[in-house]
N, C-alpha and C. Protein backbone atom coordinates (compact mmCIF):
# COMPACT_ATOMS: atom_id res chain seq x y z
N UNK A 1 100.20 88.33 86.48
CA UNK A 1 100.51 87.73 87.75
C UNK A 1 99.22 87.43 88.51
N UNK A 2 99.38 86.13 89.51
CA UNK A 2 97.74 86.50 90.61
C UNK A 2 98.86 86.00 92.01
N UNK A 3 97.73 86.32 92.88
CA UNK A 3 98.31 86.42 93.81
C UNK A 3 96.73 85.55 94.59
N UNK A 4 97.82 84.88 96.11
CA UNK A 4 96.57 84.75 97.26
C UNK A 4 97.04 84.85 98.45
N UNK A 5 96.31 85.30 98.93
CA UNK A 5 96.59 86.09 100.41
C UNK A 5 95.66 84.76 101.39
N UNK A 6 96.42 84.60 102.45
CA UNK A 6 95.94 83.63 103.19
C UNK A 6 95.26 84.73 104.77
N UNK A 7 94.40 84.34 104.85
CA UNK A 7 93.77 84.97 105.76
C UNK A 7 93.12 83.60 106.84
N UNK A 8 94.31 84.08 108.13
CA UNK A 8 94.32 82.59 108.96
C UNK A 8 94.83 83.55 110.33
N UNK A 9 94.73 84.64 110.40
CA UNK A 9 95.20 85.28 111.73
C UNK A 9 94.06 85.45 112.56
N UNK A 10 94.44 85.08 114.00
CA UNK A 10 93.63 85.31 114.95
C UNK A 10 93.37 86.89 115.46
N UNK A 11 94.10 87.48 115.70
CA UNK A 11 94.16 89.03 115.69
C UNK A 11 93.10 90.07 114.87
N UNK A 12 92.15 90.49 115.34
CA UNK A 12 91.55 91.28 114.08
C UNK A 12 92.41 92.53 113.52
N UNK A 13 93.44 92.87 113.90
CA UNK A 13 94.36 93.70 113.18
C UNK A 13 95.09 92.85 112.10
N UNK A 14 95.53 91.95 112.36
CA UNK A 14 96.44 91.04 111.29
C UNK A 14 95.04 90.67 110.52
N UNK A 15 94.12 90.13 110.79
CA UNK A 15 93.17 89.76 109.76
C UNK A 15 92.67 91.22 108.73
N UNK A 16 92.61 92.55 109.13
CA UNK A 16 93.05 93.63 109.14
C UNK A 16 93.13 94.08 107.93
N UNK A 17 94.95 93.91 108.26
CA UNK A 17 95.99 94.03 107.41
C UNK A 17 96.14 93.57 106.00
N UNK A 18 95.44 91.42 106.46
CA UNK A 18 95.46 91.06 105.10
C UNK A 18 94.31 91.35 104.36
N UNK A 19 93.33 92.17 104.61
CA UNK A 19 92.68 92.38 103.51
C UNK A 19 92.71 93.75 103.04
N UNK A 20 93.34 94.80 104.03
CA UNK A 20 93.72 96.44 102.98
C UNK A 20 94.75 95.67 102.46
N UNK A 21 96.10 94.78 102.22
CA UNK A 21 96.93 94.53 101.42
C UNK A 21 96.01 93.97 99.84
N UNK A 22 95.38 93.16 100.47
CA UNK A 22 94.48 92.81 98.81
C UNK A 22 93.88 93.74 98.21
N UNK A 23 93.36 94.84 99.28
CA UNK A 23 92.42 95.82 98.47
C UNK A 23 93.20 96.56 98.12
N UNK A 24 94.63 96.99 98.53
CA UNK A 24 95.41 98.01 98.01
C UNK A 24 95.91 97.49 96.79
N UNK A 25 95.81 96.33 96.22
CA UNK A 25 96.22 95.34 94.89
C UNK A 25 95.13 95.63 93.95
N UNK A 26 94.35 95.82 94.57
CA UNK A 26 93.12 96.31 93.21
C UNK A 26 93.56 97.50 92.93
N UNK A 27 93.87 98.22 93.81
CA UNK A 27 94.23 99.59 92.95
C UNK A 27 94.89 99.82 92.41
N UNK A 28 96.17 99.10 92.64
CA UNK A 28 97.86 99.54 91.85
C UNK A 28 97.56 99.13 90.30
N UNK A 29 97.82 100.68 90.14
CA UNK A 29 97.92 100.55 88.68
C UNK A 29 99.08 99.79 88.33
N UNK A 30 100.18 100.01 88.83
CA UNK A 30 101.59 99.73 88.02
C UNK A 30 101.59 98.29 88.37
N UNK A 31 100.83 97.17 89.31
CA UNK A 31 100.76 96.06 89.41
C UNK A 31 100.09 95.19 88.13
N UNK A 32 100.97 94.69 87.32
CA UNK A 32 100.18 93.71 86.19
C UNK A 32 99.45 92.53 86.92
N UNK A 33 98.27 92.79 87.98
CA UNK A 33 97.73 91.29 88.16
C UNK A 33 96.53 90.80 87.57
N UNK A 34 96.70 90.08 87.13
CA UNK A 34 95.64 88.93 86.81
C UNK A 34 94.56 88.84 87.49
N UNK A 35 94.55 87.82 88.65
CA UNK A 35 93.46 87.06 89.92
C UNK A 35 93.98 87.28 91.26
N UNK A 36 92.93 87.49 92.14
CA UNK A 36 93.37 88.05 93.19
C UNK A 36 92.29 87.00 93.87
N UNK A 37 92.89 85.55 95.09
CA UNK A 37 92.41 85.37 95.83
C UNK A 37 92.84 85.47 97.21
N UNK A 38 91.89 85.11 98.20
CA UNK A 38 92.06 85.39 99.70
C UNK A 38 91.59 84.10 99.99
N UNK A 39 92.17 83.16 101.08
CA UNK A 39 92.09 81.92 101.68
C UNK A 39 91.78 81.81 102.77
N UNK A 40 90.66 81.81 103.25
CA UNK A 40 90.67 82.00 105.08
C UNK A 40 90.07 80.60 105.73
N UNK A 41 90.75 80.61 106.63
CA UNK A 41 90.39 79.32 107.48
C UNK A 41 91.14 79.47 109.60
N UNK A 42 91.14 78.52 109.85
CA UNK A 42 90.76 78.74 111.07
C UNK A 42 90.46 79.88 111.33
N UNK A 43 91.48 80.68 112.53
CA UNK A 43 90.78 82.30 112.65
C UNK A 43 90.78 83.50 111.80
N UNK A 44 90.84 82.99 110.87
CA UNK A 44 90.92 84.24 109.69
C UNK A 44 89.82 83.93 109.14
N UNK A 45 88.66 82.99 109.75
CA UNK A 45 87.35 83.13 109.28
C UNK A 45 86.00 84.62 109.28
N UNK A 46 86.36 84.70 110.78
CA UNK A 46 85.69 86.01 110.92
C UNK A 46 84.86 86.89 110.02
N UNK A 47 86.08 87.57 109.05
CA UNK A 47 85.74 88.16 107.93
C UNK A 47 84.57 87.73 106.87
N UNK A 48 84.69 86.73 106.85
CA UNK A 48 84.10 86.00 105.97
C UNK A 48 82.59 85.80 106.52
N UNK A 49 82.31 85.76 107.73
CA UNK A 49 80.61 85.34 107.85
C UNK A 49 80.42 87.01 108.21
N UNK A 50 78.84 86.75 107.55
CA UNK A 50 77.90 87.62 107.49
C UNK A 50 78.31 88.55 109.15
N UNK A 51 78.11 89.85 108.68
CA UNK A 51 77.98 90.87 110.31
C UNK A 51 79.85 90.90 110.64
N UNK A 52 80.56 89.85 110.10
CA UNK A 52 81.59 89.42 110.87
C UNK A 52 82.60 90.53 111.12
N UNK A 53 83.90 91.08 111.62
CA UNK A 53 84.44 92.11 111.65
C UNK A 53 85.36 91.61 110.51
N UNK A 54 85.14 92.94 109.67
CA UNK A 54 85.51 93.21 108.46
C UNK A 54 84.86 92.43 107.20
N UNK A 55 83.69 92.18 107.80
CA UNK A 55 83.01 91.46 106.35
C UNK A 55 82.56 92.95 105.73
N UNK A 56 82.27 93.89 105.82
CA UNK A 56 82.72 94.96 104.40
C UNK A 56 83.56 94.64 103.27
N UNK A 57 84.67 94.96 104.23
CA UNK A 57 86.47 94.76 103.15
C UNK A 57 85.90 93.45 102.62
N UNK A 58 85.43 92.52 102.65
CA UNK A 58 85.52 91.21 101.85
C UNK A 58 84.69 91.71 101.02
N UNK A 59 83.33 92.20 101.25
CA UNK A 59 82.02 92.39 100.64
C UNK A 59 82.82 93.44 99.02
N UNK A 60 83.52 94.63 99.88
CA UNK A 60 84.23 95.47 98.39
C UNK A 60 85.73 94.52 97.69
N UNK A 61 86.01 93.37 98.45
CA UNK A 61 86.90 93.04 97.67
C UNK A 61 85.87 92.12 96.62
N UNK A 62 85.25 91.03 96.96
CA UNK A 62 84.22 90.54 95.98
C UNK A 62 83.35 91.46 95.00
N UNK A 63 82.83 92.78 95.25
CA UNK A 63 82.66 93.65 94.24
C UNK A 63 83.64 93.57 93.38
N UNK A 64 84.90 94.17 93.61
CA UNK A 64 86.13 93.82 92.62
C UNK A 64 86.59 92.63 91.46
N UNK A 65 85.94 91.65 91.98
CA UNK A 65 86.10 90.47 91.70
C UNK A 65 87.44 89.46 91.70
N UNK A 66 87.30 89.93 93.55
CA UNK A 66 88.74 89.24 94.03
C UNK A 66 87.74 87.75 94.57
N UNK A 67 88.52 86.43 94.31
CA UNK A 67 87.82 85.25 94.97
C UNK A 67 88.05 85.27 95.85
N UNK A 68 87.00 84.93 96.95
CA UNK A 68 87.19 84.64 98.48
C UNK A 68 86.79 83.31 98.78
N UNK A 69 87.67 82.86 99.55
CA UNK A 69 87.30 81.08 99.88
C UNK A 69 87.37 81.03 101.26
N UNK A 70 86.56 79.91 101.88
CA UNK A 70 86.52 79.82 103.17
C UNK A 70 86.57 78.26 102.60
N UNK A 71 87.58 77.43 103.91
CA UNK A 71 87.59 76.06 104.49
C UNK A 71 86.70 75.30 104.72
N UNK A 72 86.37 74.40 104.44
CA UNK A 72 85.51 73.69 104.76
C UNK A 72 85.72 73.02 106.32
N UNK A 73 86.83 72.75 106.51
CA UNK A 73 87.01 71.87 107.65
C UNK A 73 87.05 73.26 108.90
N UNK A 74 87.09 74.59 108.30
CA UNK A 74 87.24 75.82 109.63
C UNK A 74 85.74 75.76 109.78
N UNK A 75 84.75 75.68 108.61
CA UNK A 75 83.50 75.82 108.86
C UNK A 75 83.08 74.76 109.85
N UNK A 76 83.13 73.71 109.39
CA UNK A 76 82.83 72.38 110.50
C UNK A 76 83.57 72.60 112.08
N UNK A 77 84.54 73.33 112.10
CA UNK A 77 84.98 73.36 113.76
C UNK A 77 84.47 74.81 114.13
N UNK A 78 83.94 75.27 113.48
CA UNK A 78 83.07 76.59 114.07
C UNK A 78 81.83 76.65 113.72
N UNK A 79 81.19 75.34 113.16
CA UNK A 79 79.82 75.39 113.00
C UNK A 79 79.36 76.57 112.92
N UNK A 80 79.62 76.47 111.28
CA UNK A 80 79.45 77.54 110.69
C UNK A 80 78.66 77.34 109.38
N UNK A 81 77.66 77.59 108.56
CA UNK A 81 77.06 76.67 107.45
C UNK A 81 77.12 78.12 106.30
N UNK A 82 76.47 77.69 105.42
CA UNK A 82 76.69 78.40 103.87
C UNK A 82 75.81 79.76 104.30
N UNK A 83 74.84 79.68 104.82
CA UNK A 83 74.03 80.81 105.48
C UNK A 83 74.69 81.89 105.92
N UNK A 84 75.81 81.80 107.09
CA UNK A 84 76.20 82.53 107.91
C UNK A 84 77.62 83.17 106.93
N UNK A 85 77.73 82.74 106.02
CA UNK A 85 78.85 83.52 104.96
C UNK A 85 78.53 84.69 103.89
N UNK A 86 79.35 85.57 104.16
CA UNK A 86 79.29 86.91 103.33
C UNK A 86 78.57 86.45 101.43
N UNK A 87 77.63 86.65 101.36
CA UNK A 87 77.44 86.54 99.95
C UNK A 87 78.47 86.25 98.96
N UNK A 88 78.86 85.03 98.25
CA UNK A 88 79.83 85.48 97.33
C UNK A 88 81.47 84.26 97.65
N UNK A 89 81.40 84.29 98.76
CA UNK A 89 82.33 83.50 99.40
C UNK A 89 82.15 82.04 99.19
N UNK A 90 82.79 81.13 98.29
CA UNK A 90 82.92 80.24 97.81
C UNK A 90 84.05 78.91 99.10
N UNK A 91 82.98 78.04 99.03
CA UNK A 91 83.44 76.73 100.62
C UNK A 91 84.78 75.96 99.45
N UNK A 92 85.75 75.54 100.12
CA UNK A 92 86.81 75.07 99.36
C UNK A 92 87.01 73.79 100.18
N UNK A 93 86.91 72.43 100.19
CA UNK A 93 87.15 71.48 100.82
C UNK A 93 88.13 71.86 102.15
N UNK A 94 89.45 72.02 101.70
CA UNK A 94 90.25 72.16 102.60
C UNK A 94 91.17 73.53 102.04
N UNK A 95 91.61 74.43 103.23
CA UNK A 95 92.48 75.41 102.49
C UNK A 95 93.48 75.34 102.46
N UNK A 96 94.31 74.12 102.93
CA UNK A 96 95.32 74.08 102.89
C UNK A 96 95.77 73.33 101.34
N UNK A 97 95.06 72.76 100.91
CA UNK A 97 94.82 71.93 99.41
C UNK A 97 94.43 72.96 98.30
N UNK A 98 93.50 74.08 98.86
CA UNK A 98 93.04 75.35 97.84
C UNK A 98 94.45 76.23 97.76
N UNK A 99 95.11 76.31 98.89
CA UNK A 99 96.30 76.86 98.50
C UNK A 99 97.49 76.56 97.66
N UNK A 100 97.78 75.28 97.90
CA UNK A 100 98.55 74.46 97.31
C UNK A 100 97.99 74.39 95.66
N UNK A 101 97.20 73.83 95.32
CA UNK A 101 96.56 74.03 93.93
C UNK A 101 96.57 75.89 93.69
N UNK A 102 96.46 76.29 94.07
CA UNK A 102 96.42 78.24 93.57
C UNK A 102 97.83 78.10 93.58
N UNK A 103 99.06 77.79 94.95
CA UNK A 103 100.65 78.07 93.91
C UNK A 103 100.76 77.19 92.98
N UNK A 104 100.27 76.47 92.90
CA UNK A 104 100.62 75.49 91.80
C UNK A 104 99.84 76.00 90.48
N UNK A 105 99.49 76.38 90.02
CA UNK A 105 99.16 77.47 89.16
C UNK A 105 99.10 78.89 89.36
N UNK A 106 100.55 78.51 89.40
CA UNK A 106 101.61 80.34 89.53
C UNK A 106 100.56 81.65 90.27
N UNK A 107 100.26 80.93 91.46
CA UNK A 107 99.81 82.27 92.24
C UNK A 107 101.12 82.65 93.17
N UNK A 108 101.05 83.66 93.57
CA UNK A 108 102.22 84.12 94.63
C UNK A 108 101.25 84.28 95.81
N UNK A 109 102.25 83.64 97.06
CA UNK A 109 101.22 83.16 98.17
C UNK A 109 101.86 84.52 99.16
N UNK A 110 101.18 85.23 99.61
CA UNK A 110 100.95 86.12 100.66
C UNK A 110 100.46 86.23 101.92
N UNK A 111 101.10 85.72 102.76
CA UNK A 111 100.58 85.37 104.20
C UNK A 111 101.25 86.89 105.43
N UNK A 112 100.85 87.64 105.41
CA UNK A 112 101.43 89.35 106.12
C UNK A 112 100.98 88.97 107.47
């Protein structure tokens, strides 16, 4: 199975949430998954740039070798450039198109 977790909440608790849910996916043993990505764009960017709150949890989910993607078009309205992103975090044109292509090759989409 893979799965992707969309990380688009303004809240730093909901932004939070969706990433102990991914990290608690690395651990389950009894979970058969495959690929584990995370999708963040408008305010579920945060995480994702360098210093940001909860760029750890991203930093140990990319140890894992869960993919993390950031928007291209969230970067451009928060002037935000390749610099200011957590090591590792891969720019995806649009995330609403990165998502769509990930269910479309049988990911299960997770938005908590």
């Amino acid at each position: 199975m893979k799965t992707v977790f969309h990380l688009v909440q303004a809240d730093e608790q909901g932004r939070e949430t969706t990433l102990t849910i991914a990290n608690n996916l690395t651990e389950d043993d009894q979970a058969d998954i495959e690929e584990i990505a995370v999708v963040a764009q408008a305010d579920g960017a945060e995480p994702v740039t360098t210093g940001g709150t909860g760029s750890e949890t991203v930093e140990t989910l990319l140890s894992k070798g869960v993919s993390v993607k950031i928007c291209s078009n969230t970067m451009d309205l928060k002037e935000l450039e390749e610099s200011d992103l957590v090591d590792g975090v891969e720019t995806v044109s649009s995330g609403g198109a990165e998502l769509t292509r990930l269910q479309a090759d049988d990911y299960a989409y997770i938005r908590p």
